[in-house]
C-alpha atoms as a PDB file:
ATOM      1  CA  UNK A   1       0.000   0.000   0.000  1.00  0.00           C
ATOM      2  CA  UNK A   2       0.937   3.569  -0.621  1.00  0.00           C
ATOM      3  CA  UNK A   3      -0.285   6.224   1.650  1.00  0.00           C
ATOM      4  CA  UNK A   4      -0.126  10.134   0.615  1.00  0.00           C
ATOM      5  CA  UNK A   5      -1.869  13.016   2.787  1.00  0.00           C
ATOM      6  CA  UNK A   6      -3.507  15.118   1.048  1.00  0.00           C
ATOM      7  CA  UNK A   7      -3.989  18.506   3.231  1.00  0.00           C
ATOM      8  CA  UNK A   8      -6.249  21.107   2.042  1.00  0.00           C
ATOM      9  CA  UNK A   9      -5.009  23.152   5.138  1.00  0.00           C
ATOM     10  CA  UNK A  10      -5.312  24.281   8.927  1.00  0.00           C
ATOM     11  CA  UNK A  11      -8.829  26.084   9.794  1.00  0.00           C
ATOM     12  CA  UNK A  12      -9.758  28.091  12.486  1.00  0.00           C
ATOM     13  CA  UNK A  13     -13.720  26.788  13.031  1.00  0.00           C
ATOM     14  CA  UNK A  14     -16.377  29.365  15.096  1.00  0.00           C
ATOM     15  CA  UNK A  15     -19.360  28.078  16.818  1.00  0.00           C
ATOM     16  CA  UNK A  16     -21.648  28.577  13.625  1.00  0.00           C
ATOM     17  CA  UNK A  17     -19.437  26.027  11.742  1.00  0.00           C
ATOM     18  CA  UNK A  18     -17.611  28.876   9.281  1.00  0.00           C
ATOM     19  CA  UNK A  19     -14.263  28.091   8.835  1.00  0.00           C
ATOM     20  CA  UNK A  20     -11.507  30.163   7.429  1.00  0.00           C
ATOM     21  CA  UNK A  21      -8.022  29.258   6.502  1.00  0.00           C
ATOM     22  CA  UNK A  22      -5.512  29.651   9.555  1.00  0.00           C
ATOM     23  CA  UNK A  23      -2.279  32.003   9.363  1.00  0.00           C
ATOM     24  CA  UNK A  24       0.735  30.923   9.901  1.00  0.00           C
ATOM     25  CA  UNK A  25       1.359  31.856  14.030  1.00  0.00           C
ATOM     26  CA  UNK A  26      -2.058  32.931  14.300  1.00  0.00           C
ATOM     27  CA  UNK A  27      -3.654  33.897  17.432  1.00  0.00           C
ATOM     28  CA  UNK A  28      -7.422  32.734  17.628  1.00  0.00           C
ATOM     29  CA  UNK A  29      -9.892  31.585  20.482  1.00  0.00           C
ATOM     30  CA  UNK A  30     -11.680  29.373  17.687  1.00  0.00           C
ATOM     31  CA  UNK A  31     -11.097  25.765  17.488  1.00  0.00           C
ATOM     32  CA  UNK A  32      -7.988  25.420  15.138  1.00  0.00           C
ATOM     33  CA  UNK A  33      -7.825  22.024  13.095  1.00  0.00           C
ATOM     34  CA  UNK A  34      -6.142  20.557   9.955  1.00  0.00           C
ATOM     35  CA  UNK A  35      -8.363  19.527   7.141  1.00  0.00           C
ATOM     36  CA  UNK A  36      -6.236  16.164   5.328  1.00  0.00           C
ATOM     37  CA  UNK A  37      -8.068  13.630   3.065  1.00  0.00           C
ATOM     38  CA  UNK A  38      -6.317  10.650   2.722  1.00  0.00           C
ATOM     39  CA  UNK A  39      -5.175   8.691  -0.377  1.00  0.00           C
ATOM     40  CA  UNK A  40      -4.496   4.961  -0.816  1.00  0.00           C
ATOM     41  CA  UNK A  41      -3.196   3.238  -3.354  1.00  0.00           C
ATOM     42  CA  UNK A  42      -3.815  -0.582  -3.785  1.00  0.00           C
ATOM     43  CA  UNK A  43      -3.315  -2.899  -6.649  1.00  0.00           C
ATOM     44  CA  UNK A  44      -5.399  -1.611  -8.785  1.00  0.00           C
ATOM     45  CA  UNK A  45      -7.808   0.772  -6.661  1.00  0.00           C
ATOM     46  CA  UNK A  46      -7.043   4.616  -5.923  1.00  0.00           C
ATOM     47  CA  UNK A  47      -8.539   5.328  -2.536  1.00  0.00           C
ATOM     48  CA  UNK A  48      -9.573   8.380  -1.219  1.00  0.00           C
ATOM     49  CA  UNK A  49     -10.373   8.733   2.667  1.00  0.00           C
ATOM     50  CA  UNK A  50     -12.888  11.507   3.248  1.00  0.00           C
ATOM     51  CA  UNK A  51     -13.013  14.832   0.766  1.00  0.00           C
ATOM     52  CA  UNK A  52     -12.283  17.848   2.767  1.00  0.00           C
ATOM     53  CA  UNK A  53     -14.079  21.326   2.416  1.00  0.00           C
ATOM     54  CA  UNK A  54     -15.708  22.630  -1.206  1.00  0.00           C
ATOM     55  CA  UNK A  55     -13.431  25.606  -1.215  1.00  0.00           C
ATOM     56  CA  UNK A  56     -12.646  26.885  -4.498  1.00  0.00           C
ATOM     57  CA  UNK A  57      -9.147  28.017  -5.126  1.00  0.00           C
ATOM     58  CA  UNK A  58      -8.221  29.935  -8.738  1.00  0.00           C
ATOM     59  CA  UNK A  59     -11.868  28.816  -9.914  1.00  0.00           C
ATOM     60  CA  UNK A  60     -10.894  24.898  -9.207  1.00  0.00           C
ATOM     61  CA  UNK A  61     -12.185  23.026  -6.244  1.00  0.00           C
ATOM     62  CA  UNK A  62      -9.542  22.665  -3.515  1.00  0.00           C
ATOM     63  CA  UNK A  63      -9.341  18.560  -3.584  1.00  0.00           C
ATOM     64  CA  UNK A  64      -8.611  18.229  -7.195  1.00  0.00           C
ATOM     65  CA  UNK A  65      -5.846  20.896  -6.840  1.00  0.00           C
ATOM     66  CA  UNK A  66      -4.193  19.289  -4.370  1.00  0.00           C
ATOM     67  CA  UNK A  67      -4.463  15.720  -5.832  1.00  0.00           C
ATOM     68  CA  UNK A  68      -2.716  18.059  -8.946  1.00  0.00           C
ATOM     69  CA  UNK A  69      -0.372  19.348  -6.795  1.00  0.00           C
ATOM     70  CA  UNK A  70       1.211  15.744  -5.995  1.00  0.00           C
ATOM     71  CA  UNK A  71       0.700  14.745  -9.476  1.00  0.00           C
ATOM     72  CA  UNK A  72      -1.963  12.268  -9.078  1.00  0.00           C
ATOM     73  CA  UNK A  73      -4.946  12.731 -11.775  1.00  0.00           C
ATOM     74  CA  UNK A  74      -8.132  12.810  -9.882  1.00  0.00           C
ATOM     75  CA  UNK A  75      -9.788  10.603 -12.656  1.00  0.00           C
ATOM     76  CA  UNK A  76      -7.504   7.965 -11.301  1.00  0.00           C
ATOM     77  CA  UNK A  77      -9.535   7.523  -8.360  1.00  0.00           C
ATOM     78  CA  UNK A  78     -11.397   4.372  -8.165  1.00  0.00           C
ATOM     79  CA  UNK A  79     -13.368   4.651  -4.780  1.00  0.00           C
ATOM     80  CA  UNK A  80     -14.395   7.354  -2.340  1.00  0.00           C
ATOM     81  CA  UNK A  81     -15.245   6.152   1.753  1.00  0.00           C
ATOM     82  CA  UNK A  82     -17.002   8.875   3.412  1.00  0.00           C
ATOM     83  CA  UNK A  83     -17.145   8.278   7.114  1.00  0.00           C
ATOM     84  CA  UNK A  84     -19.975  11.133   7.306  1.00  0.00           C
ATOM     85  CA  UNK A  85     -21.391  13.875   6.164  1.00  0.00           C
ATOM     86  CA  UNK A  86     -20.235  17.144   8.037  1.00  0.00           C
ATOM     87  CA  UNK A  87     -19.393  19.462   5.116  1.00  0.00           C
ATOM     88  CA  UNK A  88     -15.443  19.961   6.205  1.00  0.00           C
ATOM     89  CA  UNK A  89     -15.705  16.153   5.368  1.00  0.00           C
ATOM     90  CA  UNK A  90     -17.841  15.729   2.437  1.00  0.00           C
ATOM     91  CA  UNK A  91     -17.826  19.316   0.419  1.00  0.00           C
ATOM     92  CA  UNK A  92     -15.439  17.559  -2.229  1.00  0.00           C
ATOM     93  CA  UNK A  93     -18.217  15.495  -3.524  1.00  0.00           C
ATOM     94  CA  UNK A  94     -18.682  18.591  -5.957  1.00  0.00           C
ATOM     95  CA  UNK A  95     -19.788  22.558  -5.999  1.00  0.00           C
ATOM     96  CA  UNK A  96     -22.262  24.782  -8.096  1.00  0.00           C
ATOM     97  CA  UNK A  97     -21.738  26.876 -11.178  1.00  0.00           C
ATOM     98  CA  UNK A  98     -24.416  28.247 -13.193  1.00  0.00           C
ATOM     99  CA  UNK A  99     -25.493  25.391 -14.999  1.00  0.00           C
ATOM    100  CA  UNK A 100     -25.856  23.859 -11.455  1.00  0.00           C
ATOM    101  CA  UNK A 101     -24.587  20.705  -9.488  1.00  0.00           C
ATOM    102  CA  UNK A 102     -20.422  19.578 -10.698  1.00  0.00           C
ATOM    103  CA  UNK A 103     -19.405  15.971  -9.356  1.00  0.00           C
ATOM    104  CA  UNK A 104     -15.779  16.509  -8.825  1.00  0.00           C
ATOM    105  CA  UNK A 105     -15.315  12.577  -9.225  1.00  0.00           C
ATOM    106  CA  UNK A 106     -17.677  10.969 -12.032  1.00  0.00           C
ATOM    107  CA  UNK A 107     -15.852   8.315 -12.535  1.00  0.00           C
ATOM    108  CA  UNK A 108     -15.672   6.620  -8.933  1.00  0.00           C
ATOM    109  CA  UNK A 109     -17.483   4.733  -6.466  1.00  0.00           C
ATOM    110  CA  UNK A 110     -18.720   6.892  -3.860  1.00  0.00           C
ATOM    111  CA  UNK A 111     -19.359   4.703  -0.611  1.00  0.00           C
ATOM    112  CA  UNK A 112     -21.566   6.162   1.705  1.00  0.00           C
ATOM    113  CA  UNK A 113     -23.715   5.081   4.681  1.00  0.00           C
ATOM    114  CA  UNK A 114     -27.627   5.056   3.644  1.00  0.00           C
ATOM    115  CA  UNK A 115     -28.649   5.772   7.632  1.00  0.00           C
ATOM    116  CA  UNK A 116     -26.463   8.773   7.907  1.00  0.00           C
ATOM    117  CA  UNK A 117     -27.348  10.572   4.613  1.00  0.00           C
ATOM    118  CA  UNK A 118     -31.084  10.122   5.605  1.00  0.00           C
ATOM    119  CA  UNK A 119     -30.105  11.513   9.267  1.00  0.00           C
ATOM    120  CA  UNK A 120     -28.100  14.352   7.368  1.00  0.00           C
ATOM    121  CA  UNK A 121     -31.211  15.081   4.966  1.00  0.00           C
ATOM    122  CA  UNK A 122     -32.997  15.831   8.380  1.00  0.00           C
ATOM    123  CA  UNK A 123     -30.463  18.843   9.877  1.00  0.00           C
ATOM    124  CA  UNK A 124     -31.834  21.448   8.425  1.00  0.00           C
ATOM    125  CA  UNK A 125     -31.269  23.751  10.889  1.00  0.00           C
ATOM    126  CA  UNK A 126     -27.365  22.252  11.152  1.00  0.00           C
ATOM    127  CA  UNK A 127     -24.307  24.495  10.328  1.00  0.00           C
ATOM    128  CA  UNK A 128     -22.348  21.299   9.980  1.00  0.00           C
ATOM    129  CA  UNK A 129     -24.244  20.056   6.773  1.00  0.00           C
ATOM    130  CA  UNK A 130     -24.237  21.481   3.319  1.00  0.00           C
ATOM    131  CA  UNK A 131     -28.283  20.236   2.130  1.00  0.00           C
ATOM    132  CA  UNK A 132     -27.777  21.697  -0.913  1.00  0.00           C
ATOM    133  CA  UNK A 133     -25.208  19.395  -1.674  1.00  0.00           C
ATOM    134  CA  UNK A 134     -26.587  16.442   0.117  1.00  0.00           C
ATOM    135  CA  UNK A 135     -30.244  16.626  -1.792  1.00  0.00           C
ATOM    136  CA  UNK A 136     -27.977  16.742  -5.178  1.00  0.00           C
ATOM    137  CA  UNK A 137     -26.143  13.051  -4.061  1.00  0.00           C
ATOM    138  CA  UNK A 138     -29.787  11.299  -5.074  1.00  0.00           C
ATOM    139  CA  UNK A 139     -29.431  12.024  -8.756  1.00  0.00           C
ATOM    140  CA  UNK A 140     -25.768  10.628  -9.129  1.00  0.00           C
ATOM    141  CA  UNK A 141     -25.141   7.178 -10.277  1.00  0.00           C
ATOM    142  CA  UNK A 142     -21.845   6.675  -9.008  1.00  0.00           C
ATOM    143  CA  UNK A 143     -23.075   6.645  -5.280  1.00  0.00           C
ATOM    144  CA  UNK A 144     -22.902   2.721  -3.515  1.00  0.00           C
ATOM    145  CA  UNK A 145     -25.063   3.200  -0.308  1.00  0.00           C
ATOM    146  CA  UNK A 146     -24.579   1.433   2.817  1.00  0.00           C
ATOM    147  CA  UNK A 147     -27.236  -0.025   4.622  1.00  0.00           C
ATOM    148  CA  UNK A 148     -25.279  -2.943   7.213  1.00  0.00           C
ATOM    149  CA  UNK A 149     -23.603  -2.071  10.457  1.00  0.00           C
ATOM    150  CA  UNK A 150     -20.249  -3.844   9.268  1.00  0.00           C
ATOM    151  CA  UNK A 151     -19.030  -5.338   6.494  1.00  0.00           C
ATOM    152  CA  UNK A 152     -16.567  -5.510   3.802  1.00  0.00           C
ATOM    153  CA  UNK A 153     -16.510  -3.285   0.555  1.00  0.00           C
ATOM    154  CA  UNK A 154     -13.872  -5.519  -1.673  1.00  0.00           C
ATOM    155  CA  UNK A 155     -11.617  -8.110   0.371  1.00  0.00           C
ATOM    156  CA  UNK A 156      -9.010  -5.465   1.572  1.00  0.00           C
ATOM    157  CA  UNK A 157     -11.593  -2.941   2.888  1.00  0.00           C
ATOM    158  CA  UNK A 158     -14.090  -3.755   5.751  1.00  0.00           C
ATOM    159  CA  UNK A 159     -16.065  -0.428   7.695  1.00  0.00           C
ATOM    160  CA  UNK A 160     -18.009  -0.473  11.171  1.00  0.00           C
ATOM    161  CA  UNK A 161     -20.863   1.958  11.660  1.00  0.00           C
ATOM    162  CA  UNK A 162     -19.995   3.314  14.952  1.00  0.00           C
ATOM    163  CA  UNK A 163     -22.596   6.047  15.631  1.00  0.00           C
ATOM    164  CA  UNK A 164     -19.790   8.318  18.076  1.00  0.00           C
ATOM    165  CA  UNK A 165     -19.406  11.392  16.397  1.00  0.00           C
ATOM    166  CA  UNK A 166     -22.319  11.403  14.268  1.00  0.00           C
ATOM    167  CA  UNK A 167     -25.671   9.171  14.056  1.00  0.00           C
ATOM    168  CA  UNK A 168     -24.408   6.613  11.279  1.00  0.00           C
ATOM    169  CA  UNK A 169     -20.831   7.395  11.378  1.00  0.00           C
ATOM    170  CA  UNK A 170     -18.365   4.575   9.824  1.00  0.00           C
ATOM    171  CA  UNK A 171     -14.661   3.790  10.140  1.00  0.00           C
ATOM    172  CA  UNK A 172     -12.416   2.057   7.767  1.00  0.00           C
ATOM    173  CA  UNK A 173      -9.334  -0.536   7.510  1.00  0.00           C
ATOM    174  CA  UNK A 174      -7.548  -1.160   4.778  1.00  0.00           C
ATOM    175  CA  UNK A 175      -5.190  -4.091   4.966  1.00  0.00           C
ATOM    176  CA  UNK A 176      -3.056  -5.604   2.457  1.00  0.00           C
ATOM    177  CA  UNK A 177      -0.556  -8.453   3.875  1.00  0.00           C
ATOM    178  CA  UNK A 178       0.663  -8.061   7.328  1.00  0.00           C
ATOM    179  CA  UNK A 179      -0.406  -4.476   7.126  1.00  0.00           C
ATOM    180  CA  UNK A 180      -3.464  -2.499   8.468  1.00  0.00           C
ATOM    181  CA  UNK A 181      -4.183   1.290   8.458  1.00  0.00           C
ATOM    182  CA  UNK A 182      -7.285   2.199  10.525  1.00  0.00           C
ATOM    183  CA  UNK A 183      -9.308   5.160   9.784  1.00  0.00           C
ATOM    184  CA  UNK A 184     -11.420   6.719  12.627  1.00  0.00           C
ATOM    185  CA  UNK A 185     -12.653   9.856  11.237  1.00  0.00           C
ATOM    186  CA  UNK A 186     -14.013  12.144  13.276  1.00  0.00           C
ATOM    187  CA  UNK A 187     -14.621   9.404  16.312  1.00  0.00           C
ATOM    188  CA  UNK A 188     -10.582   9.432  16.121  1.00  0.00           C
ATOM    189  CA  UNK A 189      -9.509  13.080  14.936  1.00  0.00           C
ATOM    190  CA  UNK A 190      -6.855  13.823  16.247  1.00  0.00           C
ATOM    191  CA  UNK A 191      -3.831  12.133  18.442  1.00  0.00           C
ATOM    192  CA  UNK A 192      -4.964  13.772  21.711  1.00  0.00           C
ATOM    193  CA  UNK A 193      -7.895  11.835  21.317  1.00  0.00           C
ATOM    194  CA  UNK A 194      -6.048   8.827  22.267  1.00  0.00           C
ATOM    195  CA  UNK A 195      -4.135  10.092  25.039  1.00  0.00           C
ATOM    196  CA  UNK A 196      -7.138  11.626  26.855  1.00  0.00           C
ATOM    197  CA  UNK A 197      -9.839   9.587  27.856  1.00  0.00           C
ATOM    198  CA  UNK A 198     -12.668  12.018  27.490  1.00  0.00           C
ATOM    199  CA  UNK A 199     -16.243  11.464  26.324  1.00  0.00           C
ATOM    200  CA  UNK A 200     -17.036  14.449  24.242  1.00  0.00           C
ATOM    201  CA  UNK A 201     -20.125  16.776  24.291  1.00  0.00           C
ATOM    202  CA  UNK A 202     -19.698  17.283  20.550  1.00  0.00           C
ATOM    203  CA  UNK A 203     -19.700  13.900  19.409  1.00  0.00           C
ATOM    204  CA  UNK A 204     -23.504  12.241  18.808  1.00  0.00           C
ATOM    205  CA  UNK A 205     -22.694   9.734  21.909  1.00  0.00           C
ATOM    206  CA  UNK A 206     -19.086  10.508  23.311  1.00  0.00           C
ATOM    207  CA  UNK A 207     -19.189   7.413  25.675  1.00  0.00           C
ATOM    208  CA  UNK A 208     -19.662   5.464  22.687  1.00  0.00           C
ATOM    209  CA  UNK A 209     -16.182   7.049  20.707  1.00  0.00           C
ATOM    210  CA  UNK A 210     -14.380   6.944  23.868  1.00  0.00           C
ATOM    211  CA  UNK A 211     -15.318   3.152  24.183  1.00  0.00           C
ATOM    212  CA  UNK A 212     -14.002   2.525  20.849  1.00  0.00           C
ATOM    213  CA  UNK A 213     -11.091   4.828  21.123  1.00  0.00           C
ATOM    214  CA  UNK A 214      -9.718   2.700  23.942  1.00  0.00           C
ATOM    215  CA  UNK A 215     -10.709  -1.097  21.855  1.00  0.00           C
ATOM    216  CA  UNK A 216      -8.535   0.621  18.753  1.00  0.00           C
ATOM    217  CA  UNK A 217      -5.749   2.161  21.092  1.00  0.00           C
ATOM    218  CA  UNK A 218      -5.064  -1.302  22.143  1.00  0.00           C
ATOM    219  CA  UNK A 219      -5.495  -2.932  18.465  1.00  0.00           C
ATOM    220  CA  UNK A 220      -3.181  -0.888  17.675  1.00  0.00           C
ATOM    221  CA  UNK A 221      -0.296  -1.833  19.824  1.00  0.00           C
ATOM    222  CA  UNK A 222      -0.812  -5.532  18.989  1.00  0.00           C
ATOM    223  CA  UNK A 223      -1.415  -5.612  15.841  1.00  0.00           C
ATOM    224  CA  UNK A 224       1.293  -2.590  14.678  1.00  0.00           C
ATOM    225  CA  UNK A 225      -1.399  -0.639  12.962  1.00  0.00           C
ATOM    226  CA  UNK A 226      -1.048   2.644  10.975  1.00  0.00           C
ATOM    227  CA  UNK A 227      -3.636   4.816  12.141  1.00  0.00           C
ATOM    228  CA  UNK A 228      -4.385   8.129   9.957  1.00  0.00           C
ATOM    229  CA  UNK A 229      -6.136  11.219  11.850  1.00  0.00           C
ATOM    230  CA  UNK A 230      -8.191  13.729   9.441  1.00  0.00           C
ATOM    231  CA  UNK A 231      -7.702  16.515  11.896  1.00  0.00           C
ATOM    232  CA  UNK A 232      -4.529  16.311  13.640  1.00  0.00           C
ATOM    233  CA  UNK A 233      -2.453  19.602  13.026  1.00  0.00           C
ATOM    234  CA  UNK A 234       0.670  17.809  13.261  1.00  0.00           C
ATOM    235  CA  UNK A 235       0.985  14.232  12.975  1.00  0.00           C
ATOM    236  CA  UNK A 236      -1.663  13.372  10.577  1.00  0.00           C
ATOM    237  CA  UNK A 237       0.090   9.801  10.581  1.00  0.00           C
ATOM    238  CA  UNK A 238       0.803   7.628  12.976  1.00  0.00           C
ATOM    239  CA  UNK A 239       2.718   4.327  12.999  1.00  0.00           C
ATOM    240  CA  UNK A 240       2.522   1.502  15.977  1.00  0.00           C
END
């Protein structure tokens, strides 16, 4: 397996979900957070972990600049795994011009979780989701939904709905051989999140996520896993 990051940045988040790119030594009292989709390449599948923020940067949305920017053709990509769908983690799927709704990835398999998109359909009132974007998902024919609470999407990837962070959220390994990286999402953001046993009033059921947190931590160590965290400022990567 190869493994590249693919930041879009660090954000500075407010309370009404608007985030804005962080400056280098910035001071702010907002929550401050890196924003890093993660690609996977295996045999013949191009895997992308999550999609990051719909930002637009010179006219061209911010993922498929930065998949330019390491030289790796977005049309490449063979699969998509959303673990949910807060917009700072699904605003890739595609933005609007005038001639309305662009998919940013025709060509691959989107996998998302059936339960959570209908939860997501239902937060109107929700900073965190983009509806606009969400109601435009039913008329693509590129989406694979998710209905189970665990299983395996092709024999190297499996996913767990976990229902921490948000109602229906899902985690992801991806092994090949001896070797296993674990995604968490946002049940697993960051590497404080392992060394602080906290259940947190964010999450959809913290004690649930902190539960987890401390089944994976110890995975981990036995079974030498790579785990990848979306939101970590600093160590998006981290090898047991």
């Amino acid at each position: 397996m190869q493994l590249t990051v693919i930041k879009q940045g660090n954000f500075k988040v407010d309370k009404r979900k608007n985030f804005d790119y962080l400056q280098p030594n910035e001071e702010s009292s907002n929550i401050k957070l890196a924003i890093q989709p993660f690609l996977i390449t295996l045999g013949s599948d191009t895997i992308l972990l999550d999609l990051g923020l719909g930002f637009l940067e010179d006219n061209e949305p911010v993922i498929l600049k930065r998949l330019k920017d390491q030289n790796i053709n977005p049309s490449n990509i063979t699969k998509i795994l959303l673990s949910h769908l807060h917009k700072d983690h699904a605003d890739g799927l595609g933005y609007f011009n005038d001639n309305g709704f662009v998919q940013n990835f025709p060509d691959a398999k989107i996998y998302i979780q059936k339960r959570e998109y209908d939860f997501a359909l239902q937060q109107t009132e929700n900073p965190s989701y983009n509806i606009p974007l969400l109601n435009e998902l039913k008329n693509l024919n590129n989406i694979v939904w998710l209905h189970d609470d665990e299983g395996e999407i092709s024999p190297e990837i499996t996913f767990k709905v976990t229902a921490g962070h948000s109602k229906f959220h899902q985690v992801f390994w991806i092994k090949e051989n001896a070797s296993t990286i674990f995604y968490g999402a946002d049940d697993l953001p960051t590497t404080g999140y392992l060394k602080r046993s906290i259940a947190y009033k964010t999450d959809f059921d913290g004690h649930k996520a902190m539960e987890f947190r401390k089944i994976w931590k110890d995975q981990a160590e036995t079974e030498n896993w790579q785990i990848l965290f979306y939101h970590d400022l600093k160590n998006p990567v981290v090898q047991f």
